[in-house]
N, C-alpha and C. Protein backbone atom coordinates (compact mmCIF):
# COMPACT_ATOMS: atom_id res chain seq x y z
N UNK A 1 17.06 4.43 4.86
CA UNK A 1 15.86 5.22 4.74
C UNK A 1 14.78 4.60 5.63
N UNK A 2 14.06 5.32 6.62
CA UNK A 2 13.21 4.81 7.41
C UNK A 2 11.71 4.50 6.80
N UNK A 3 10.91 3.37 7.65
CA UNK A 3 9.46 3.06 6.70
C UNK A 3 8.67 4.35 6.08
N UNK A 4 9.02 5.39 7.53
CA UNK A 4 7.78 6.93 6.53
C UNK A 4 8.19 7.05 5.57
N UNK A 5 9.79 7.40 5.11
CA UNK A 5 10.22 8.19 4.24
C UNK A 5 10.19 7.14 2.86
N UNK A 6 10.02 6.09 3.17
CA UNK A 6 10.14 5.51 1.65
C UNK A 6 8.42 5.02 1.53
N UNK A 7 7.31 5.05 2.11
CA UNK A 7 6.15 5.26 2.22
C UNK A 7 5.33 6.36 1.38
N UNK A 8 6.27 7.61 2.23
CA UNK A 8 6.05 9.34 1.18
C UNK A 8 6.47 9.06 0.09
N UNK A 9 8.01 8.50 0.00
CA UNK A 9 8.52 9.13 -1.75
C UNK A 9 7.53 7.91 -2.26
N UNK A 10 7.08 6.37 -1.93
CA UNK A 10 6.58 6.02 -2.73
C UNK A 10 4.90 6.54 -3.05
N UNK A 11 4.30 6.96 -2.57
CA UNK A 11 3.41 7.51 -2.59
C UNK A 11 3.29 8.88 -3.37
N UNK A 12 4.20 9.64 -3.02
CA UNK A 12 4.37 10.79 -4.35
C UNK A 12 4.55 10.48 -6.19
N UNK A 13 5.44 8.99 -5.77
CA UNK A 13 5.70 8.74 -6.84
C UNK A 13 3.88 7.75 -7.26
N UNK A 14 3.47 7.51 -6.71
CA UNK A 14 1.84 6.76 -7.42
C UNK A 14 1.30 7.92 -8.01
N UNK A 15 1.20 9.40 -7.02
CA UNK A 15 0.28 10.34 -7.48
C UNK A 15 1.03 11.08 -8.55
N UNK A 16 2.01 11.01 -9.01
CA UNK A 16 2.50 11.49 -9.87
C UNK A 16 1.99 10.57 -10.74
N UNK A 17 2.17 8.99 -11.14
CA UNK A 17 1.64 8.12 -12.36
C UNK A 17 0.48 8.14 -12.37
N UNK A 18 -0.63 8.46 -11.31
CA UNK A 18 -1.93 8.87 -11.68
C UNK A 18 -2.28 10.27 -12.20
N UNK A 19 -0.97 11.25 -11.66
CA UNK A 19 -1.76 12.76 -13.04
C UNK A 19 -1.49 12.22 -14.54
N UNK A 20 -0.21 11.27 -14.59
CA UNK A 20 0.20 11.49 -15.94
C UNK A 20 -0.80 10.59 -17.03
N UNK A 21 -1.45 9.74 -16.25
CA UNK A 21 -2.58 8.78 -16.82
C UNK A 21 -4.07 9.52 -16.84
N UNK A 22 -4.32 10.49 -15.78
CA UNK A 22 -5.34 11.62 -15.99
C UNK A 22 -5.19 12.70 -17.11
N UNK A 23 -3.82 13.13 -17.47
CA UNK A 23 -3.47 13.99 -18.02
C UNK A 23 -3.70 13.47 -19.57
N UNK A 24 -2.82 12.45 -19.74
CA UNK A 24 -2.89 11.30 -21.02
C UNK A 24 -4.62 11.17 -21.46
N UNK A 25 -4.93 11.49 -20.96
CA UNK A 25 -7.02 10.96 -20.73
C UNK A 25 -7.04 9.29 -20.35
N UNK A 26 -8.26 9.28 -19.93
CA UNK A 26 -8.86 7.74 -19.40
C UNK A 26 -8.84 6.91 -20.91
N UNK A 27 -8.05 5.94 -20.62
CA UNK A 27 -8.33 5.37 -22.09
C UNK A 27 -8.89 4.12 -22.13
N UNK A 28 -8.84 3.20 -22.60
CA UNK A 28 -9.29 1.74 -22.55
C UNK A 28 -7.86 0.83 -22.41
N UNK A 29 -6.94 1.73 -22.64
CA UNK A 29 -5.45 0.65 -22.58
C UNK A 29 -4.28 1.45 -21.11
N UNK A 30 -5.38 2.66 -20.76
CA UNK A 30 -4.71 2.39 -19.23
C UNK A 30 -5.27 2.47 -18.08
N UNK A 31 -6.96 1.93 -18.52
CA UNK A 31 -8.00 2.20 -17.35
C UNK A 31 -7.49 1.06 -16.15
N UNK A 32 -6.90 0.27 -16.35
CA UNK A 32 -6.80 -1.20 -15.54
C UNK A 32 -5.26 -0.38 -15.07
N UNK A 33 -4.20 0.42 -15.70
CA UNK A 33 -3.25 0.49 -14.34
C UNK A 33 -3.68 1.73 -13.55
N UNK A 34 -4.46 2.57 -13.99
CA UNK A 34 -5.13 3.73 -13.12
C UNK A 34 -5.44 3.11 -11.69
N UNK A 35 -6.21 1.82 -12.01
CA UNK A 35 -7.48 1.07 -10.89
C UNK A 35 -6.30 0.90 -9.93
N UNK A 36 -4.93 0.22 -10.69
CA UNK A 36 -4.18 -0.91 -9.43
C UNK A 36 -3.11 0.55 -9.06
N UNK A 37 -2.89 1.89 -9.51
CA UNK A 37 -2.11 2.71 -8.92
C UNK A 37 -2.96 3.15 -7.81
N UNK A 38 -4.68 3.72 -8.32
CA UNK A 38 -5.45 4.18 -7.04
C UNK A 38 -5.87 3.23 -6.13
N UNK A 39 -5.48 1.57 -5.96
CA UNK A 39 -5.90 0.70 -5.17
C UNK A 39 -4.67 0.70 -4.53
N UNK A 40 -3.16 1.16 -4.99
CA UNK A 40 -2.14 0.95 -4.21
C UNK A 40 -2.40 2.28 -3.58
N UNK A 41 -2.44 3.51 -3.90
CA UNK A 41 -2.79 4.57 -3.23
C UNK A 41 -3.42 4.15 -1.91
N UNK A 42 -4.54 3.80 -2.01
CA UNK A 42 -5.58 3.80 -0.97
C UNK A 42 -4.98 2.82 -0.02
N UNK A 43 -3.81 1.90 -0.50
CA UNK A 43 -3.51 0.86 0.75
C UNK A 43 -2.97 1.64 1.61
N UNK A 44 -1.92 1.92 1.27
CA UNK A 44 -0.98 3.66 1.93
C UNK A 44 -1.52 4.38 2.37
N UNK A 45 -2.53 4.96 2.44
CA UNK A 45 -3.36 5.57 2.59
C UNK A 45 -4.01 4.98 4.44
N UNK A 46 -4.11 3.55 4.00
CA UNK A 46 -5.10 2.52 5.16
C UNK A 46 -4.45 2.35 5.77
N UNK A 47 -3.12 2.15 5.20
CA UNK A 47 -1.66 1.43 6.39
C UNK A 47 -1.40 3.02 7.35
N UNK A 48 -1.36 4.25 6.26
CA UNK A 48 -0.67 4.98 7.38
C UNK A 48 -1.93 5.64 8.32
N UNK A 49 -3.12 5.23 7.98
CA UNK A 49 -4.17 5.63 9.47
C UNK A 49 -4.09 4.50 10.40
N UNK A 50 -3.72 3.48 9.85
CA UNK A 50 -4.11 2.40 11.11
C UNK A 50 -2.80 2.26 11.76
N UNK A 51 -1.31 2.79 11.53
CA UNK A 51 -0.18 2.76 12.29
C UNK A 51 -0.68 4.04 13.23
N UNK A 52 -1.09 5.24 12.58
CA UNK A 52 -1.27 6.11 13.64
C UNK A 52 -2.62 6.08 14.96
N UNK A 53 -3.67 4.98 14.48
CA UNK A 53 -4.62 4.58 15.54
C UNK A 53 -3.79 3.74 16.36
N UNK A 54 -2.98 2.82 15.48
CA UNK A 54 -2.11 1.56 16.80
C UNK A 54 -1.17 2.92 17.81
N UNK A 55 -0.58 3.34 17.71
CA UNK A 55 0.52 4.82 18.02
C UNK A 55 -0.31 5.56 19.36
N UNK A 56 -1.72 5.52 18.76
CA UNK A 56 -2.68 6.34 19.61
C UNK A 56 -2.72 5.18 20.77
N UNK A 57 -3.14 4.28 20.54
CA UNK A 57 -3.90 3.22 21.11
C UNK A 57 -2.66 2.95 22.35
N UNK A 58 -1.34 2.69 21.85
CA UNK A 58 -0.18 2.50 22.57
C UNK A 58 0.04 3.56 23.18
N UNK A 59 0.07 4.99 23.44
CA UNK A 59 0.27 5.89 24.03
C UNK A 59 -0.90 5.91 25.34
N UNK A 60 -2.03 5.55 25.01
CA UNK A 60 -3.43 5.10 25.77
C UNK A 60 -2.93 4.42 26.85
N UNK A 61 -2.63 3.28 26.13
CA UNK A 61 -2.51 1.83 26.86
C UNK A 61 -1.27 2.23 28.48
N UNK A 62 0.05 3.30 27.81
CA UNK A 62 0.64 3.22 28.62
C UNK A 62 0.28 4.27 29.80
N UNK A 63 -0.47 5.71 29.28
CA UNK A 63 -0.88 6.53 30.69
C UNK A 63 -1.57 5.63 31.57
N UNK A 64 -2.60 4.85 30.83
CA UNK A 64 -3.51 3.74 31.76
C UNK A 64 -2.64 3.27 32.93
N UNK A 65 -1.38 2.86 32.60
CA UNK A 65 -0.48 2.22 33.22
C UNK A 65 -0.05 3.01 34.55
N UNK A 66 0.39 4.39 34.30
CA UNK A 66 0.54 5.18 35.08
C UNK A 66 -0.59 5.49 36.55
């Protein structure tokens, strides 16, 4: 399985444990794994804009070349 594809399914699978903890309501005994599912969210989130700025940046770098 290549890095996107296990990136997506893991990422589907966070936003899925964050409806079911939205759905459940905000409680006091699962406010702390909400925080570390939407802080893993958001890494995924950071990792896959900054592979696609490096992607950009490398496609740059090589017309320059040309």
């Amino acid at each position: 399985m290549e890095e996107k594809e296990i990136q997506e399914k893991l990422k589907k699978q966070i936003e899925e444990k964050i409806i079911n903890v939205i759905d459940a309501g905000i409680q006091n005994n699962n406010i702390d794994v909400l925080g570390k599912l939407v802080d893993i969210h958001k890494d995924l989130a950071n990792e896959k804009y900054w592979k696609k700025k490096e992607e950009k940046y490398d496609d740059e770098k090589i017309r320059k070349l040309w």
